[in-house]
Protein backbone atom coordinates (compact mmCIF):
# COMPACT_ATOMS: atom_id res chain seq x y z
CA UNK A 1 139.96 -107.41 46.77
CA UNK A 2 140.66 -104.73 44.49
CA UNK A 3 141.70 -101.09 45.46
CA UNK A 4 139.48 -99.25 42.62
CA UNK A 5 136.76 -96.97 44.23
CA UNK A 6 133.34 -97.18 44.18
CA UNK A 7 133.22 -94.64 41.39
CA UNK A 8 135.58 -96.45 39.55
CA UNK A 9 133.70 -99.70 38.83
CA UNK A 10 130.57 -97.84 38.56
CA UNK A 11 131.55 -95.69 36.08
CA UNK A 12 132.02 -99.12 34.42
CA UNK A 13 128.09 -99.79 34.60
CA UNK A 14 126.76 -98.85 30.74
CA UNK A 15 124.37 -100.14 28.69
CA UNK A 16 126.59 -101.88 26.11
CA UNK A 17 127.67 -104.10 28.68
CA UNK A 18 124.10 -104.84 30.03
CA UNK A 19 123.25 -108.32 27.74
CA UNK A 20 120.06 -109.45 29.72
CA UNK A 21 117.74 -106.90 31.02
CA UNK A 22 117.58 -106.22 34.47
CA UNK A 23 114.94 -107.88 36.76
CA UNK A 24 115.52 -106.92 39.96
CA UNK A 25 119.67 -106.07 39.57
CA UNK A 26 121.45 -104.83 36.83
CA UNK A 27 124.23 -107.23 35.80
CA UNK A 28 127.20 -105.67 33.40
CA UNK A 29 129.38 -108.19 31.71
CA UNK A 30 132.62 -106.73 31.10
CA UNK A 31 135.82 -108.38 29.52
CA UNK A 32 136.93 -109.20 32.86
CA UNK A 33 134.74 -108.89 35.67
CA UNK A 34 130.56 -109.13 36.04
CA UNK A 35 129.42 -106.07 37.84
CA UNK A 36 125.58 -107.01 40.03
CA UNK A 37 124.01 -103.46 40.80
CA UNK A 38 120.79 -103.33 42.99
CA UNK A 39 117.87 -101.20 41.10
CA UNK A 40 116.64 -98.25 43.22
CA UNK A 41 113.78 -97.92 45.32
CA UNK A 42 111.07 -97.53 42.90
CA UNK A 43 112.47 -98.67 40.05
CA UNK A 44 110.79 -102.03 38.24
CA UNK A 45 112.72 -104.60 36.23
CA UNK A 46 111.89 -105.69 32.53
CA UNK A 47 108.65 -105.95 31.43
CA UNK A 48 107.34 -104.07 34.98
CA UNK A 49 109.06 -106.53 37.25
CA UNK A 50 108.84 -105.25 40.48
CA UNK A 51 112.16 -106.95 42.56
CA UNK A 52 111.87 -108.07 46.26
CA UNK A 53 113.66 -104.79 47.41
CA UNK A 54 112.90 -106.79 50.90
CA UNK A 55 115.59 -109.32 50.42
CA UNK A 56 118.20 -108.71 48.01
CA UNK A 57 120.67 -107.14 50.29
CA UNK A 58 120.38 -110.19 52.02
CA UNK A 59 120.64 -112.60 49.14
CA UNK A 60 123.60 -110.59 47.85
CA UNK A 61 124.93 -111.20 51.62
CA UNK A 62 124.14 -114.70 51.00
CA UNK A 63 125.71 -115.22 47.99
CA UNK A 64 129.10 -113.54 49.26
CA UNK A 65 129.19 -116.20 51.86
CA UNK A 66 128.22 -118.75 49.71
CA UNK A 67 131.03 -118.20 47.88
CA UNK A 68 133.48 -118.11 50.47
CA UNK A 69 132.32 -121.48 52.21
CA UNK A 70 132.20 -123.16 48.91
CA UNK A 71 136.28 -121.98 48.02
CA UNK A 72 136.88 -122.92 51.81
CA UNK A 73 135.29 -126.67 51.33
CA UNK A 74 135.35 -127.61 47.77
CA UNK A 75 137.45 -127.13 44.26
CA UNK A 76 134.05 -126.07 42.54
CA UNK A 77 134.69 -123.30 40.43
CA UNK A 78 133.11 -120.52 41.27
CA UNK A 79 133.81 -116.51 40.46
CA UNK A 80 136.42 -114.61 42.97
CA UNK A 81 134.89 -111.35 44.58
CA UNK A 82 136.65 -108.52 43.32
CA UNK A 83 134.90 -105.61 45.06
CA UNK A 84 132.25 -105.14 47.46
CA UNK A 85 130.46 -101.77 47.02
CA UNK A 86 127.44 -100.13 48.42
CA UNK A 87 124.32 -101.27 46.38
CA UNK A 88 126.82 -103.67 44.24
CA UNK A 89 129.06 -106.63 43.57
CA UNK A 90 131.69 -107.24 41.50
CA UNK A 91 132.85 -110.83 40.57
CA UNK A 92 135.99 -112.11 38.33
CA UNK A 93 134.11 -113.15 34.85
CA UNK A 94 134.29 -116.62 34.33
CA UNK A 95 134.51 -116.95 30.26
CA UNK A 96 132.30 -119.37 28.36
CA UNK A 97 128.26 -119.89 27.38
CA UNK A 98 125.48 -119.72 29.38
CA UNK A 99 122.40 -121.59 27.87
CA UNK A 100 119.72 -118.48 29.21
CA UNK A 101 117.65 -119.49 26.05
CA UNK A 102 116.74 -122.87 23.89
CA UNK A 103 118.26 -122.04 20.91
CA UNK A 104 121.31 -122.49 22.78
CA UNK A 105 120.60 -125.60 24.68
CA UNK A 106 119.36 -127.37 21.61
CA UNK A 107 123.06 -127.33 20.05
CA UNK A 108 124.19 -129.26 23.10
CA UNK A 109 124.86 -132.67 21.59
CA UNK A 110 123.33 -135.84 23.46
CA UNK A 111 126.71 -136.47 24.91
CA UNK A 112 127.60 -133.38 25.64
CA UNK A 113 124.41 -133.15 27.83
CA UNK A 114 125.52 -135.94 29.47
CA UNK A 115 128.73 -135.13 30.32
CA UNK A 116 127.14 -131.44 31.68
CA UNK A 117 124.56 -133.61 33.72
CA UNK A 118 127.49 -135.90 35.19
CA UNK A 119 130.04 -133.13 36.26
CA UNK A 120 127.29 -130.72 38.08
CA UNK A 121 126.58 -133.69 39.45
CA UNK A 122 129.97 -134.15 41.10
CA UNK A 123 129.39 -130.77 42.37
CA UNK A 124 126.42 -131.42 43.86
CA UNK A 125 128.06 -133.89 45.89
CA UNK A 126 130.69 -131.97 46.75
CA UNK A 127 128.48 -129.55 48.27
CA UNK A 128 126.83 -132.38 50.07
CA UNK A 129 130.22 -132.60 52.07
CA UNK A 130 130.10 -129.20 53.75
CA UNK A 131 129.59 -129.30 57.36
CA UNK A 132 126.10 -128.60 58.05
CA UNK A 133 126.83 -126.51 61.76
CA UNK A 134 122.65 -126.74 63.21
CA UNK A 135 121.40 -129.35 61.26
CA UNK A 136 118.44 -127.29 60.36
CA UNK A 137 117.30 -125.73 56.64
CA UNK A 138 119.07 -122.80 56.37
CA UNK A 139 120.94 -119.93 54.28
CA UNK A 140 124.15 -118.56 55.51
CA UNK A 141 122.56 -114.82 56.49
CA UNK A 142 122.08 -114.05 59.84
CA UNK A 143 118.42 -114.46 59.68
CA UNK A 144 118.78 -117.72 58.29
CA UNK A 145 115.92 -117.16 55.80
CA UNK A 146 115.78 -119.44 52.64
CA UNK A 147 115.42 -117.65 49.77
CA UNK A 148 113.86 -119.25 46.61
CA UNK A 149 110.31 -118.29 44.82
CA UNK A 150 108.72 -121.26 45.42
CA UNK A 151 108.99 -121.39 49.51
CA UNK A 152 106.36 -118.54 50.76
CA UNK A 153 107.83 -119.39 53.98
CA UNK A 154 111.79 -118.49 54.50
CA UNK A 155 111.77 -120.33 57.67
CA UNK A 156 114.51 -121.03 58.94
CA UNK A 157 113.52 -124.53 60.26
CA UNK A 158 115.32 -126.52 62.98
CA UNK A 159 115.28 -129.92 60.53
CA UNK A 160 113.63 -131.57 57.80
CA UNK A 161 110.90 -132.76 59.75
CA UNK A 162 109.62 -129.00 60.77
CA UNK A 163 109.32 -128.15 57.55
CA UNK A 164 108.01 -131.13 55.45
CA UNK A 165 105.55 -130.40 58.53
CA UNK A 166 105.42 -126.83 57.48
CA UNK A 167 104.54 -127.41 53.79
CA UNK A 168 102.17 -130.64 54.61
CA UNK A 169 100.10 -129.41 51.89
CA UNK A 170 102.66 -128.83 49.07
CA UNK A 171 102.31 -131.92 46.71
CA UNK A 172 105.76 -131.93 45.91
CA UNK A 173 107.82 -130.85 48.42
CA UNK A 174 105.46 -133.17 51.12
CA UNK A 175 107.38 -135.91 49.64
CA UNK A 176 110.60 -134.61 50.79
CA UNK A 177 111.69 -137.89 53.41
CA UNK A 178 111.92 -137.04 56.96
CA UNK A 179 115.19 -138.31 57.74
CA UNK A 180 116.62 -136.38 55.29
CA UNK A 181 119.23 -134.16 56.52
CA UNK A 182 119.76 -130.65 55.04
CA UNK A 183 123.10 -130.35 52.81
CA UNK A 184 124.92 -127.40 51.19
CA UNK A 185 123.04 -127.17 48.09
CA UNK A 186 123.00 -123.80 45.05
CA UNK A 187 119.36 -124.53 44.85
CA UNK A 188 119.11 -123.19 41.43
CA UNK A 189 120.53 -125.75 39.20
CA UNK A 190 119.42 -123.47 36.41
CA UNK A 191 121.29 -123.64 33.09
CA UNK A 192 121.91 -119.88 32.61
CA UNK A 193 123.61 -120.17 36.45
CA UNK A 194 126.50 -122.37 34.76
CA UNK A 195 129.06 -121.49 32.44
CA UNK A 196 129.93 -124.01 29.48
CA UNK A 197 132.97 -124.72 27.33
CA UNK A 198 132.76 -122.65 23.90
CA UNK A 199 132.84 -126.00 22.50
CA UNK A 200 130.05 -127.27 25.03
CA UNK A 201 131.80 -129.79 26.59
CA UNK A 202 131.66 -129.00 29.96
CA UNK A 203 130.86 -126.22 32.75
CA UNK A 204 133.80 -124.85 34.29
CA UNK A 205 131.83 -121.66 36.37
CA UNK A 206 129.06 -121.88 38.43
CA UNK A 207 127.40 -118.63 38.62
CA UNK A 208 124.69 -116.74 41.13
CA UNK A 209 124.83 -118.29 44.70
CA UNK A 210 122.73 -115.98 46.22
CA UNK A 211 119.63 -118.58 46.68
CA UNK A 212 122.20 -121.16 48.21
CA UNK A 213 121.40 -122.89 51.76
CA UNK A 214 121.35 -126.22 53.55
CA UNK A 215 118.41 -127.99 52.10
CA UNK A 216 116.88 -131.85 52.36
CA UNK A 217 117.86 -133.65 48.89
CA UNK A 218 120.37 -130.79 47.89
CA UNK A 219 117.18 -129.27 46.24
CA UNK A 220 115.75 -132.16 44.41
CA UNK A 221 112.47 -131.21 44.65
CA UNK A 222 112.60 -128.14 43.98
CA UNK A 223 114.72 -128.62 40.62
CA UNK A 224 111.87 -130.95 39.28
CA UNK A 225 109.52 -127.90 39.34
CA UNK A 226 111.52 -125.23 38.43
CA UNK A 227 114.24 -127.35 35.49
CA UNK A 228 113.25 -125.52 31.96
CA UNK A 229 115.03 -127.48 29.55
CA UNK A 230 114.29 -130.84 27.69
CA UNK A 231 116.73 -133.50 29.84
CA UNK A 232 117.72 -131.29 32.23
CA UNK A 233 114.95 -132.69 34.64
CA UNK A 234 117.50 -136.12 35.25
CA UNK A 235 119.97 -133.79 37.11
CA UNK A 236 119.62 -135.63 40.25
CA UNK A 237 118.15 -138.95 39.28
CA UNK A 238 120.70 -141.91 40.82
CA UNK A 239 121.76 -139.45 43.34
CA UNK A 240 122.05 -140.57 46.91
CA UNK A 241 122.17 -138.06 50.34
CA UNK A 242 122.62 -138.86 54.28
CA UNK A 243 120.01 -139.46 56.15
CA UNK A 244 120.14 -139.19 60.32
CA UNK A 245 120.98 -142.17 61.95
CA UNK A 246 118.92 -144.01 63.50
């Protein structure tokens, strides 16, 4: 951790190094560290967004942990925390690309797509080795809560079975088998959440854990409805994960 004050980094937080607008943090890119800044009560994100003001102390919580278990378990590479400050993160900038709009994506060669799709892959496995310590669906927070957009219910849920049960009318995530058991998982396999080569040839960063959890499938459903990008909707075709023994 590093021993500048709070005052310090945020003095850092301007507008010239803001290069997405905020939603509901403010993220400053700087030469070598990302600075994640909660808005303030009452204030909305682009285009009137108003953030979940509910939860994102929590998912920042989430994300810190994430972090930690994924250094502890794996050699996925993922940003060191640098500071932890009151309403704000700081992270070591990993350096490369990140494919936040088509234009982008569509330079990425065939191959090169490939060779993305195969290495996140590996990660994905890798992930799938962390010990799971209930069994159940869960993020790392003391509440447990699962935090993505498209699960109205956070649970947590004691296995796969509770909450295929729980979302019996869900089309896609019904189909979710029931001896599926919950791995370590980002859960948004989003392009703009990795960082690629300059040349595109791979992705050595992945970005924004804060949605992470133990989920059935590493998060294969919900990848097929939230992917955005022409191809990117294979990520987890051939992949295999453990079911419970029977």
């Amino acid at each position: 951790m590093s021993s500048s004050s709070d005052e310090e980094y945020l003095g850092e937080c301007q507008e010239k190094y803001m290069p997405v607008p905020p939603f509901d943090r403010y993220i400053y890119v700087l030469p070598h560290r990302v600075i994640k800044k909660h808005l303030s009560i009452g204030e909305t994100g682009f285009n009137g967004y108003i953030p979940d003001f509910a939860t994102v102390s929590a998912r920042d919580d989430n994300e810190l942990k994430s972090l930690e278990l994924v250094r502890e378990h794996t050699d996925i590479p993922v940003p060191r925390v640098l500071h932890q400050g009151k309403g704000f993160n700081v992270f070591e900038r990993i350096h490369g690309i990140t494919v936040n709009e088509k234009v982008i994506w569509d330079r990425v060669s065939p191959r090169q797509r490939e060779a993305i799709r195969l290495q996140v892959q590996g990660y994905i496995k890798k992930l799938a080795t962390i010990p799971n310590p209930t069994g159940g669906i869960l993020s790392l927070v003391p509440s447990g809560e699962v935090f993505h957009l498209q699960l109205p219910n956070r649970g947590p849920f004691t296995s796969t079975k509770e909450f295929v049960t729980a979302y019996s009318d869900h089309d896609v995530l019904g189909t979710i088998p029931l001896g599926c058991q919950p791995v370590f998982s980002h859960l948004d396999w989003d392009l703009s959440n990795l960082i690629l080569y300059p040349n595109l040839d791979g992705a050595p960063g992945v970005i924004d854990w804060e949605r992470a959890c133990f989920f059935p499938e590493g998060g294969r459903s919900l990848h097929k409805m939230c992917h955005q990008w022409d191809g990117w909707e294979k990520l987890f075709d051939n992949l295999d994960f453990p079911r419970m023994s029977t």
